[in-house]
Every structure is written in structure tokens, then in C-alpha cells.
Protein backbone atom coordinates (compact mmCIF):
# COMPACT_ATOMS: atom_id res chain seq x y z
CA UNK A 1 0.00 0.00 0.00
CA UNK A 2 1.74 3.14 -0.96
CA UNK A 3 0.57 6.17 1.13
CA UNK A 4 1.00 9.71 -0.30
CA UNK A 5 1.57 13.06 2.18
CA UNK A 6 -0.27 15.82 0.92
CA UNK A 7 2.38 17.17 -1.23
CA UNK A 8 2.28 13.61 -3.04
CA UNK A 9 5.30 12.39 -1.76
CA UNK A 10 5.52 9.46 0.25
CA UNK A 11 5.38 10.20 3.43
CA UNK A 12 8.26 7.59 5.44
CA UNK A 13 5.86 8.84 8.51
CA UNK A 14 3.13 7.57 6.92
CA UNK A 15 4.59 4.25 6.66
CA UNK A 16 5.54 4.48 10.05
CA UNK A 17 1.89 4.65 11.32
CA UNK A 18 0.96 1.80 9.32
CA UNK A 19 3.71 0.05 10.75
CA UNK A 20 2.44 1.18 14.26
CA UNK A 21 -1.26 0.27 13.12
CA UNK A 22 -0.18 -3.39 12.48
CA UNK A 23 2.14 -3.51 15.56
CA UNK A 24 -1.48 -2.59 18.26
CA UNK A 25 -1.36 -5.74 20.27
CA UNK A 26 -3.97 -7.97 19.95
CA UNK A 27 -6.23 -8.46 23.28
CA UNK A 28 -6.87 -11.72 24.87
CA UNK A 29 -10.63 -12.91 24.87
CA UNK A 30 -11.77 -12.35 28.29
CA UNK A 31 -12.77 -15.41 30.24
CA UNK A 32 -13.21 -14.06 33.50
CA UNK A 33 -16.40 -15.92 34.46
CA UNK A 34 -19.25 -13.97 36.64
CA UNK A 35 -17.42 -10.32 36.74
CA UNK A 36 -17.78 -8.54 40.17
CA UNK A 37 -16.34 -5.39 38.93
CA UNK A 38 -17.06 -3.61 35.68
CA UNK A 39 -14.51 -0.92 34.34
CA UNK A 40 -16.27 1.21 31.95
CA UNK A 41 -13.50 2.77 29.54
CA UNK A 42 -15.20 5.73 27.96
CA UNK A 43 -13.41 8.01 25.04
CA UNK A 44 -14.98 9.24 21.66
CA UNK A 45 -13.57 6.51 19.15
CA UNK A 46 -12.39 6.57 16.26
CA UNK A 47 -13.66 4.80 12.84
CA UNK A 48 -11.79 1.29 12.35
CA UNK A 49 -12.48 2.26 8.76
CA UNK A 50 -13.39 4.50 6.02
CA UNK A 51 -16.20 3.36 5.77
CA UNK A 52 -17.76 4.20 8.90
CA UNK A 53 -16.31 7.75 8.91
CA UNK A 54 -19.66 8.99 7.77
CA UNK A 55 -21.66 7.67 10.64
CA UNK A 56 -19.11 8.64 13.06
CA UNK A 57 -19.10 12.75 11.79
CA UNK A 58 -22.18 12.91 11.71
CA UNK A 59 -22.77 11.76 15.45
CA UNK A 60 -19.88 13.96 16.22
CA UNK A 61 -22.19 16.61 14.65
CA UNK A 62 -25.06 16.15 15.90
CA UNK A 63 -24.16 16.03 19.46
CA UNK A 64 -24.36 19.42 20.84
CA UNK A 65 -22.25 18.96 24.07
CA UNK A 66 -19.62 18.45 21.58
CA UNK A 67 -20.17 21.27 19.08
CA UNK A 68 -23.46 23.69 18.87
CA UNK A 69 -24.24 24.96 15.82
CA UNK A 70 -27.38 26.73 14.67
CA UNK A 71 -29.96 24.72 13.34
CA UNK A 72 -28.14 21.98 14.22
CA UNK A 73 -30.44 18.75 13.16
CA UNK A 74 -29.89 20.31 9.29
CA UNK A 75 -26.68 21.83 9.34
CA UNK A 76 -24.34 18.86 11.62
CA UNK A 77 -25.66 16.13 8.78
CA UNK A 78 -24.55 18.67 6.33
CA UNK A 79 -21.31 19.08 7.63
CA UNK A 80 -20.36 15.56 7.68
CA UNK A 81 -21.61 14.82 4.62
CA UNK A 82 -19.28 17.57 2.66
CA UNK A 83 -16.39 16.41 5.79
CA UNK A 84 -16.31 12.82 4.69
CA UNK A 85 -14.09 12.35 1.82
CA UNK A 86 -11.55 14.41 3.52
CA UNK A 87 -11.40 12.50 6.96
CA UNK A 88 -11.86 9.08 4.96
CA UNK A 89 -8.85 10.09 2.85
CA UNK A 90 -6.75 11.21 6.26
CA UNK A 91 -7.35 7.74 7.73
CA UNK A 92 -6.57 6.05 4.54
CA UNK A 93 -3.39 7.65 4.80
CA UNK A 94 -2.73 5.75 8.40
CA UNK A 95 -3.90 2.66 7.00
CA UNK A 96 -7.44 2.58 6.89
CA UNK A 97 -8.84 3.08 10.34
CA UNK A 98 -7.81 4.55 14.08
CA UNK A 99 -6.31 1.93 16.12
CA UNK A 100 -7.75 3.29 18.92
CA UNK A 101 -10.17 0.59 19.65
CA UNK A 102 -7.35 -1.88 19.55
CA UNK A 103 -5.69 0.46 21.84
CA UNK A 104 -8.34 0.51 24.32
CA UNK A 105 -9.42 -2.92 24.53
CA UNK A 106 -5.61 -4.17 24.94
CA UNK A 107 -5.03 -1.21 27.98
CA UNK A 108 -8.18 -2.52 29.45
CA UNK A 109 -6.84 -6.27 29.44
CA UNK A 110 -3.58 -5.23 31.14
CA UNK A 111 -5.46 -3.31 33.49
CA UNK A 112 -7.90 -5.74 34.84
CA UNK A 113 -5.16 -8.33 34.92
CA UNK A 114 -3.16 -6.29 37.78
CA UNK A 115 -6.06 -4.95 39.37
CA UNK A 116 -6.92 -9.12 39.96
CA UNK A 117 -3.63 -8.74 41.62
CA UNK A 118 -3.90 -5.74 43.24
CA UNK A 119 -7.73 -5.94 44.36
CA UNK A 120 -8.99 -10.10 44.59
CA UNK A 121 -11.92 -8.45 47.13
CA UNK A 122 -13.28 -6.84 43.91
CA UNK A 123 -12.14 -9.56 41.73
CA UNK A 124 -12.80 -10.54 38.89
CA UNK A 125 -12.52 -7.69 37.15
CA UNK A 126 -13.97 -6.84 33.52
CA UNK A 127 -13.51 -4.14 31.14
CA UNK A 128 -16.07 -2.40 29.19
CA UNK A 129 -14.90 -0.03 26.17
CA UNK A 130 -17.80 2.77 25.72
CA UNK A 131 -17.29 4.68 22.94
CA UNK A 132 -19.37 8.43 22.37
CA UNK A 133 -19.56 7.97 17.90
CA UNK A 134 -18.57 4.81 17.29
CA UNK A 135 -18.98 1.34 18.14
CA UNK A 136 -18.57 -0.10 20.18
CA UNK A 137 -21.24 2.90 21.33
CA UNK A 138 -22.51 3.28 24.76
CA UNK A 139 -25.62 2.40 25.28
CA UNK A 140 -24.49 -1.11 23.83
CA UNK A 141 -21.71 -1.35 26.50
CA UNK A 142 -24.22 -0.37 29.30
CA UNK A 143 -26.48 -3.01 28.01
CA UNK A 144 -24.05 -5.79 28.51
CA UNK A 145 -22.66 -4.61 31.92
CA UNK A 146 -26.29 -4.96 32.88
CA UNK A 147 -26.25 -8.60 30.68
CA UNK A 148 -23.23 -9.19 32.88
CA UNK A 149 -24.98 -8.69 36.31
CA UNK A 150 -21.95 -6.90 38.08
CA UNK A 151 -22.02 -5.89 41.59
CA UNK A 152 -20.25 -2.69 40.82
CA UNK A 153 -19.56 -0.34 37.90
CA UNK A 154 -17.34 2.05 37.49
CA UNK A 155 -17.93 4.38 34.50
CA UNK A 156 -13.92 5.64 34.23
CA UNK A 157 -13.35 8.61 31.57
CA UNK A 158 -10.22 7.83 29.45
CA UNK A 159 -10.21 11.64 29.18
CA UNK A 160 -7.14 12.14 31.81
CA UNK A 161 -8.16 15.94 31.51
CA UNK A 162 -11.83 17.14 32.05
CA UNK A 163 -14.37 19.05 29.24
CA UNK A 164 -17.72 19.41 29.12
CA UNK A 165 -17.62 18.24 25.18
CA UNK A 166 -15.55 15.01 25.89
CA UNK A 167 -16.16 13.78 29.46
CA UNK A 168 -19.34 15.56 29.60
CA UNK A 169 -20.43 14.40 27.05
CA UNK A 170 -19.78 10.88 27.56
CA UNK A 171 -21.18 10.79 31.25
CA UNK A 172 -24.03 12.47 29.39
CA UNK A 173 -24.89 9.78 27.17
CA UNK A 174 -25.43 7.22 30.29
CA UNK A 175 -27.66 9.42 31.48
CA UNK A 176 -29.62 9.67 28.21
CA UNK A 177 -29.30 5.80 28.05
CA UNK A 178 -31.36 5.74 31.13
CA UNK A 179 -33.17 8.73 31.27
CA UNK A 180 -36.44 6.78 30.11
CA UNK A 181 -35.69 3.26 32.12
CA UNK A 182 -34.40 2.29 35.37
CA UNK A 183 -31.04 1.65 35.82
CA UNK A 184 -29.99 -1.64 37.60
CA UNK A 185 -30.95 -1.06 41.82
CA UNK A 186 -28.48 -4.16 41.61
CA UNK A 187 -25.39 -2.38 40.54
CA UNK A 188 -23.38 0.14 42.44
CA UNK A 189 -22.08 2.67 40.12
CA UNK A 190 -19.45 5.05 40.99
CA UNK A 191 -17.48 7.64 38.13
CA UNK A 192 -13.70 8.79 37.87
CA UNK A 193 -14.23 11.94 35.83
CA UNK A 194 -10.55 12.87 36.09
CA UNK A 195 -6.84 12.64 36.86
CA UNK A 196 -4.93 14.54 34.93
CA UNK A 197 -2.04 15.13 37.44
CA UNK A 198 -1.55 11.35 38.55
CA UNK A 199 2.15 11.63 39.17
CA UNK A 200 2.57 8.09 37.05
CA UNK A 201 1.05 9.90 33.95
CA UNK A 202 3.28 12.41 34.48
CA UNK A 203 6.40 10.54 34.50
CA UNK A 204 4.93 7.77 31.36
CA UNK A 205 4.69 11.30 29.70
CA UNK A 206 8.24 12.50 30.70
CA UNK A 207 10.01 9.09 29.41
CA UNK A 208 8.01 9.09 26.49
CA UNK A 209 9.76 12.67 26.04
CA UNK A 210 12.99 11.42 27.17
CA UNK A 211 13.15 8.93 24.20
CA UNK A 212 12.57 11.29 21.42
CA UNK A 213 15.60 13.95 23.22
CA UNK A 214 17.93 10.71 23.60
CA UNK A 215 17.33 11.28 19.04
CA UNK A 216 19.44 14.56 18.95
CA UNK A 217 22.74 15.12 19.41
CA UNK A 218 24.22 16.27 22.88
CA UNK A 219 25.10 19.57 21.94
CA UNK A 220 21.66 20.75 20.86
CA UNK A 221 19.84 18.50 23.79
CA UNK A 222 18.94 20.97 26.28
CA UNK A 223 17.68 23.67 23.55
CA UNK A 224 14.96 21.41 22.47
CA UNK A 225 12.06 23.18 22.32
CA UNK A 226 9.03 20.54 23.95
CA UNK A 227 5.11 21.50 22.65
CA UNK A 228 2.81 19.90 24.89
CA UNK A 229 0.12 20.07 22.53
CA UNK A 230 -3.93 19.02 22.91
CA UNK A 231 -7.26 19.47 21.10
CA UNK A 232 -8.33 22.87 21.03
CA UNK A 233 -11.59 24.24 22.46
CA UNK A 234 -13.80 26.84 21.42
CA UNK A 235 -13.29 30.13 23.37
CA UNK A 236 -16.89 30.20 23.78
CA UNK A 237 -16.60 27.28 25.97
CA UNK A 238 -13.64 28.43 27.64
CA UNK A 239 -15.44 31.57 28.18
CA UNK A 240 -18.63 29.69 30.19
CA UNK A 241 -15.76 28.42 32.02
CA UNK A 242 -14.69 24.91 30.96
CA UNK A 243 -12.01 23.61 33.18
CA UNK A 244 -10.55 21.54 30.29
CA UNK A 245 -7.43 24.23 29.64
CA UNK A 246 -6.40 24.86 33.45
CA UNK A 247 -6.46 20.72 33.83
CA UNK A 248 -4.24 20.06 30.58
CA UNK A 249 -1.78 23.23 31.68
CA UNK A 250 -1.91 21.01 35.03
CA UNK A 251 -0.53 17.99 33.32
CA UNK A 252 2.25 19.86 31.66
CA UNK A 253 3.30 21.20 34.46
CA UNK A 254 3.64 17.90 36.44
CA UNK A 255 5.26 16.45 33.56
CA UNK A 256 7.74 19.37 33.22
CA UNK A 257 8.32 18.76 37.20
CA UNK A 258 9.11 15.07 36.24
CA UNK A 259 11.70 16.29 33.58
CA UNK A 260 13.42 18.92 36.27
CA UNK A 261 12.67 21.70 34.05
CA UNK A 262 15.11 20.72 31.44
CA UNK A 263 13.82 22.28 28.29
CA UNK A 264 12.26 25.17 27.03
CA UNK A 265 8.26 23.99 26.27
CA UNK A 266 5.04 25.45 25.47
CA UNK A 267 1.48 24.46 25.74
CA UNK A 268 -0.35 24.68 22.22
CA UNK A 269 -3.18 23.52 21.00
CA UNK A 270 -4.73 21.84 17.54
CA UNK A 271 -7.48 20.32 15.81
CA UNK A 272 -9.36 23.40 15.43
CA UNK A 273 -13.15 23.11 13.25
CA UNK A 274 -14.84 25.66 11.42
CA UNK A 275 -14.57 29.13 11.97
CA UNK A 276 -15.32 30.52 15.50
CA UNK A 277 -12.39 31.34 17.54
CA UNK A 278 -10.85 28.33 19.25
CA UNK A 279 -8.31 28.41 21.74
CA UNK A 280 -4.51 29.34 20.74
CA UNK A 281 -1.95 29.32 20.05
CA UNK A 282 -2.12 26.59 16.94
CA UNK A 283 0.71 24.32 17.09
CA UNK A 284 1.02 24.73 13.58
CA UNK A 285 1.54 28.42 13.98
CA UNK A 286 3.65 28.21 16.55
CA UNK A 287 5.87 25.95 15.22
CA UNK A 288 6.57 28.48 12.70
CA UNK A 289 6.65 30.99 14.91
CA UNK A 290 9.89 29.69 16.80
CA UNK A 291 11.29 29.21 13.44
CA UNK A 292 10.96 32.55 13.41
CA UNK A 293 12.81 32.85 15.90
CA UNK A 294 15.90 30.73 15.39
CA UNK A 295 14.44 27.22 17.03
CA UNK A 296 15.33 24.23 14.85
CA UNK A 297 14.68 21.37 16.85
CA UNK A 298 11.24 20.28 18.35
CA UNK A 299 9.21 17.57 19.95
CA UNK A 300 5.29 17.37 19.73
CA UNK A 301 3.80 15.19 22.54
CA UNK A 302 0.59 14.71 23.30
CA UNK A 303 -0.37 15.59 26.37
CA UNK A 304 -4.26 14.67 26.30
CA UNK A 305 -4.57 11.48 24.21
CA UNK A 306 -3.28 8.39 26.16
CA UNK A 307 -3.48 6.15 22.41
CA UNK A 308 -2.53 6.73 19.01
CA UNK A 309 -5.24 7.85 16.78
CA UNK A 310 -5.69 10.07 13.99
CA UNK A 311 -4.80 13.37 15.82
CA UNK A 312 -1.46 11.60 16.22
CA UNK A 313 -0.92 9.44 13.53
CA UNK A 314 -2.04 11.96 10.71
CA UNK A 315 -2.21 15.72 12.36
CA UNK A 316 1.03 15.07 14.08
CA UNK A 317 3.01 12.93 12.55
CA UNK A 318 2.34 13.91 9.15
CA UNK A 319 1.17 17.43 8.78
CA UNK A 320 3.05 18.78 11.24
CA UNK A 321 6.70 16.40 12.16
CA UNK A 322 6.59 15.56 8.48
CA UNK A 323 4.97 17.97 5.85
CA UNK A 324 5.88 21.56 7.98
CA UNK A 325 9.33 20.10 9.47
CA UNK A 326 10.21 19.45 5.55
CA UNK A 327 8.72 23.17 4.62
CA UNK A 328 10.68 24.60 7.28
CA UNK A 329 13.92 22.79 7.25
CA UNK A 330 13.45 21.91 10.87
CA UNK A 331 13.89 18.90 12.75
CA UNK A 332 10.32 17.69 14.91
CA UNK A 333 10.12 14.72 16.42
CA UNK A 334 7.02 13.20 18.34
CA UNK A 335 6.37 11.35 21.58
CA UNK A 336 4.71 8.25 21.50
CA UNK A 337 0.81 8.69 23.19
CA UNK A 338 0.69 5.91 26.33
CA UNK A 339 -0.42 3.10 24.48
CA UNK A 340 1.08 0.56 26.79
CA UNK A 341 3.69 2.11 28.85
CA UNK A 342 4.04 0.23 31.97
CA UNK A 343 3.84 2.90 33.87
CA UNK A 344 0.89 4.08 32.04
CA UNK A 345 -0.66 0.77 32.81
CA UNK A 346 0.55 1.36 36.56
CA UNK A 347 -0.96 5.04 36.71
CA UNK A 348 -4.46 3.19 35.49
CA UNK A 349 -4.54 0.29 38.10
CA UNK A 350 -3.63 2.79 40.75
CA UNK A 351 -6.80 5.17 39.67
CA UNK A 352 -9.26 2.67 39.95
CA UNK A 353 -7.55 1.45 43.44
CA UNK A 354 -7.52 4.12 44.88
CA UNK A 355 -11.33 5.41 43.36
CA UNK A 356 -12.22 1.42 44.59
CA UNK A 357 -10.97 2.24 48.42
CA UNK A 358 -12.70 5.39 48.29
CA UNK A 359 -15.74 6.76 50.30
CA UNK A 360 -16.85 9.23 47.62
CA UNK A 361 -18.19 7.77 44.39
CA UNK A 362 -18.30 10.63 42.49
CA UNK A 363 -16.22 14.12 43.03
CA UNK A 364 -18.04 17.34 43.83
CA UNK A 365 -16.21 19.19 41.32
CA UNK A 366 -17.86 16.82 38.45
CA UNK A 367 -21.42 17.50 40.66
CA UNK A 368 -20.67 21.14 40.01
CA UNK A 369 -21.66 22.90 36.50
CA UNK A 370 -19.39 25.53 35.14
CA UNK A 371 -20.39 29.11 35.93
CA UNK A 372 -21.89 30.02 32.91
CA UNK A 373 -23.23 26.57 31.82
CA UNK A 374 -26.70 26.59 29.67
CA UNK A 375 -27.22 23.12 28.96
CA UNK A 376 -30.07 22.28 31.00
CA UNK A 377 -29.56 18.39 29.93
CA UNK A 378 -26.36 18.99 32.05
CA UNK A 379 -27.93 19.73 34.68
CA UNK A 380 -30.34 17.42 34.58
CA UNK A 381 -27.49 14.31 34.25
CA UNK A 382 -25.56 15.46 36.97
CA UNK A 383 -28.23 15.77 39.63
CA UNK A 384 -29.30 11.96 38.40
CA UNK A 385 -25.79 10.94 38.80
CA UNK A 386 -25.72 12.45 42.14
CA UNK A 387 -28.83 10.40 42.85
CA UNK A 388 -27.68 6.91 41.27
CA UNK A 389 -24.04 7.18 42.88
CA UNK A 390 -23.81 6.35 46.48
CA UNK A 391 -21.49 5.46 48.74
């Protein structure tokens, strides 16, 4: 399969995703018996292929705790519609589909496997991936924890960093699920929302930064310029007071703690849609920017996806290390998302232990609305979550 950049070259990155695409490991079958625990892993998703890149946009746009736009049951299915053959293009370009599926199911595997170490009282242990636009979608996923008659769920956002249009949304959709039915009396259910300065993130973070400056030469080490850089946000949901920017400058700031301090870095921001103002500055823009002023060597890592997927894969790896490093004669590595880290793996198991020893099953500050919130289902799913998590 030859895969083209979007000059037309081929793009040696590009054959390095595949390469990563084929190397996902492949999850065991769980055979756990009668789970006592569930782990509900929930994240967006990403289409396994092209083919479902339709179906996914338009649920992406659609959703209006992810993105409001006026008129919104005409204009979203518009959107992805004239979207489509561009996204299906960028994933053909990775090799036909996000791995972040494979990611999520083999993360989940390692994780209940130690927390049967860790935690035989709440053993065994299951995982659940619940995806937001994609299947395996979560109402599904509820239905078989349900199917699966455990004694305790725990709905876990793989969103290290809080937003109302990921996390939110996500928690949101349970509460749609079973906002016309009861939910199991049976189950006790109990949400991490958060934990975006777990010092074991931090330091998977940190070594997977320490690999890519081990790449350039000792004498231009320490000037290595480090972007830290996540999915933007609209300011208008900054503005109502999103806590999504304050919790990923909170990561990079552990992370920098990890790595003593020993680069210059910046937080910036990509993935910006349509054209309201979204938060800045682009990490496009500022790449070229520090050209600008003299910097040469950089390394992208992102601080806000913990598995490769297409904001990695394609928007890093290719538009950016590849296609602008080449335009700008400048050298850009990137740092490897979690994936499998061990101490990635470690930083998950001791989450759920610690949420799992807890007397609070859900955290006041996800009980809390932002200031200048108007989404009245909001409100609405958090008092019912308040309600259906007890301690």
C-alpha cells in the first residue's frame, strides 16, 4: 500500500503509522467468568475504517455537548456529509482506520489483569470499552454490563483531563441511556471523571519525552524546544468556564516537574473546526513561529490522548513532524501517546484502586456545572448521577 503526504510524496511517517497500526497488540478474549467489577472505559472513538467515517461525523455533529451549531439537526448532517471524503482520505493515509479501539481494549486487558492482583476483594474484574460515535457505542456497552450482572460499575473517563464536550459528554450519554428506564438497583455505580495530574502519567509522559531527546545530538539536547500540545476548544466554551485548559496546563506542568525543568516547552493547542475562535496558540503556527525565531529542533507530545489515533498518527506525525518540518527545514520529532507504557498501565490500576478504596463515588467538582453553563440536559445528568451514585 503506498501512502501519499499531501504534497504527493511518500510520506516515510506515513509508513511508520501503518507500521504502528499493524504492531497494536492484539487483546486476549476475556474469560473471567461472573465479573464482580465492571470498568467502563469511555473516550470518543475513532472509525476502524473509512467506511464508517460517515456515521461517526455525523454523530460527532449532531451532538451538541460536543459542538453547537445553529440549526443543528440540518446543518451537523450537512457538515459531515461535505467532511467525509476528507477525513476518509486522512485515515486512509494511516492505513485505513484509528487503532484506537485496539488500543483501548488491549489497555483494558492489562489493566484488569493487575487490578486481579492488586484488588482479589473486587475480583474478577472486567472491562467495558464505551465509545461516544462509534462502536462499540454506549448504550451497547451499558447493556451488557447490565447482561453481565456486576455488583459494581465504574464508569472511568479515558479523558485524563476534564471538558464538558468530551467527558461531559460521555457521562451524558449514560444518562440519556437511562433517562427513560431504570437503571440496575443491583449495581453500584461510581465515576472517575478525572486525573490529569496522577504523578505516574506524568512521568509515562516525561520518558516518552525522554526517548525522542535521547534522538538529537548532545550539543543541541537541552535547547529542544518541547510543545505539549492538545485538542483545542472553542473560546466560547472556555469563556462559560470549561475547566478543560487549566487541567491540561496542570498535566504539563507535572510532567515538566518530572523532567526537572530541562527544556524550554510550550502548551499549544490543535485540531481546530470551522470558523469561531478556538483556543490558541495553533501548534502549527507556533511551530513556525519559533522558526521565526531561530528554534530548529522540536518535539510534539501529546499531552491529552493516552493512544494513538488520527490526531497523532495523521495531524502530528504527518502534517506537522513531516509535511511543515520538511517546509521549514526543521527537525520535529514526536512522543509516542501511552499506548502501553508500563507505567501508564501502573498510573491506570492505581486510579481505579484508589477510586475502589474510596468513600466518595463521584467528586463534587464533576457535581458542580461551570459558571456560565446553559445546557439544562447537564444539569439534569448530573443531579441523576448524584442520585444513582452512592457510597
Amino acid at each position: 500500500m503506498v501512502l501519499l503526504g499531501r504534497q504527493g510524496f511518500v510520506s516515510p511517517l506515513a509508513q511508520c503509522a501503518v507500521r504502528l497500526l499493524s504492531s497494536v497488540p492484539q487483546p486476549k478474549t476475556q474469560a473471567v467468568g461472573k465479573p464482580k467489577t465492571g470498568i467502563v472505559m469511555m473516550n470518543m472513538g475513532g472509525p476502524e475504517s473509512s467506511e464508517q467515517v460517515h456515521e461517526y461525523l455525523l454523530r460527532i455533529m449532531t451532538d451538541s455537548d460536543m459542538i453547537q451549531l445553529p440549526v443543528q439537526s440540518k446543518l451537523g448532517p450537512f457538515i459531515a456529509k461535505r467532511r467525509t471524503p476528507e477525513v476518509q482520505k486522512k485515515y486512509n493515509e494511516i492505513g485505513g482506520g484509528s487503532p484506537i479501539l485496539k488500543w483501548t481494549r488491549y489497555q483494558g486487558q492489562l489493566l484488569c489483569e493487575k487490578l486481579d492482583l492488586l484488588s482479589p476483594a473486587t475480583a474478577p474484574h472486567k472491562y467495558y470499552v464505551a465509545f461516544r460515535y462509534v462502536d462499540p457505542l454506549t448504550e451497547h456497552t451499558l447493556a451488557e454490563v447490565e447482561k453481565d450482572g456486576v455488583e459494581r460499575a465504574i464508569l472511568f473517563s479515558q479523558y485524563p483531563q476534564y471538558s464538558c464536550a468530551t467527558t461531559g459528554s460521555s457521562f451524558n450519554a449514560v444518562y440519556s441511556y437511562y433517562k427513560n428506564r431504570n437503571a440496575p438497583s443491583n449495581i453500584k455505580w461510581s465515576i472517575i471523571d478525572r486525573w490529569a495530574t496522577h504523578p505516574l502519567l506524568a512521568r509515562t509522559i516525561a520518558d516518552r519525552i525522554n526517548t525522542e531527546l535521547n534522538k538529537f545530538s548532545e550539543d543541541v539536547r537541552k535547547d529542544v524546544l518541547i510543545l505539549f500540545s492538545a485538542h483545542s476548544l472553542p473560546l466560547k466554551a472556555v469563556n462559560r468556564g470549561d475547566a478543560y485548559p487549566s487541567e491540561v496546563g496542570a498535566t504539563v506542568q507535572a510532567v515538566m516537574g518530572e523532567l526537572g525543568n530541562s527544556n524550554p516547552y510550550s502548551l499549544v493547542w490543535q485540531s481546530k473546526v470551522g470558523p469561531l475562535p478556538w483556543l490558541g496558540p495553533f501548534t502549527d503556527d507556533a511551530i513556525k513561529g519559533y522558526v521565526k525565531q531561530g528554534k530548529k529542533n522540536f518535539i510534539l507530545v501529546p499531552v491529552a490522548f493516552v493512544n494513538e489515533h488520527i490526531e497523532t498518527l495523521h495531524e502530528m506525525d504527518i502534517e506537522y513532524a513531516h509535511d511543515l518540518g520538511k517546509e521549514l527545514g526543521v527537525k520535529i520529532c514526536r512522543a509516542a501517546a501511552p499506548n502501553d507504557h508500563p507505567l501508564f498501565i501502573n498510573a491506570l490500576a492505581d486510579v481505579v484502586i484508589k477510586h475502589l478504596a474510596s468513600s466518595q463515588p463521584v467528586s463534587a467538582k464533576f457535581l458542580t456545572r461551570c459558571p456560565h453553563c446553559t445546557n439544562t440536559r447537564c444539569d439534569k445528568s448530573k443531579a441523576w448521577f448524584a442520585q444513582i451514585c452512592r457510597s
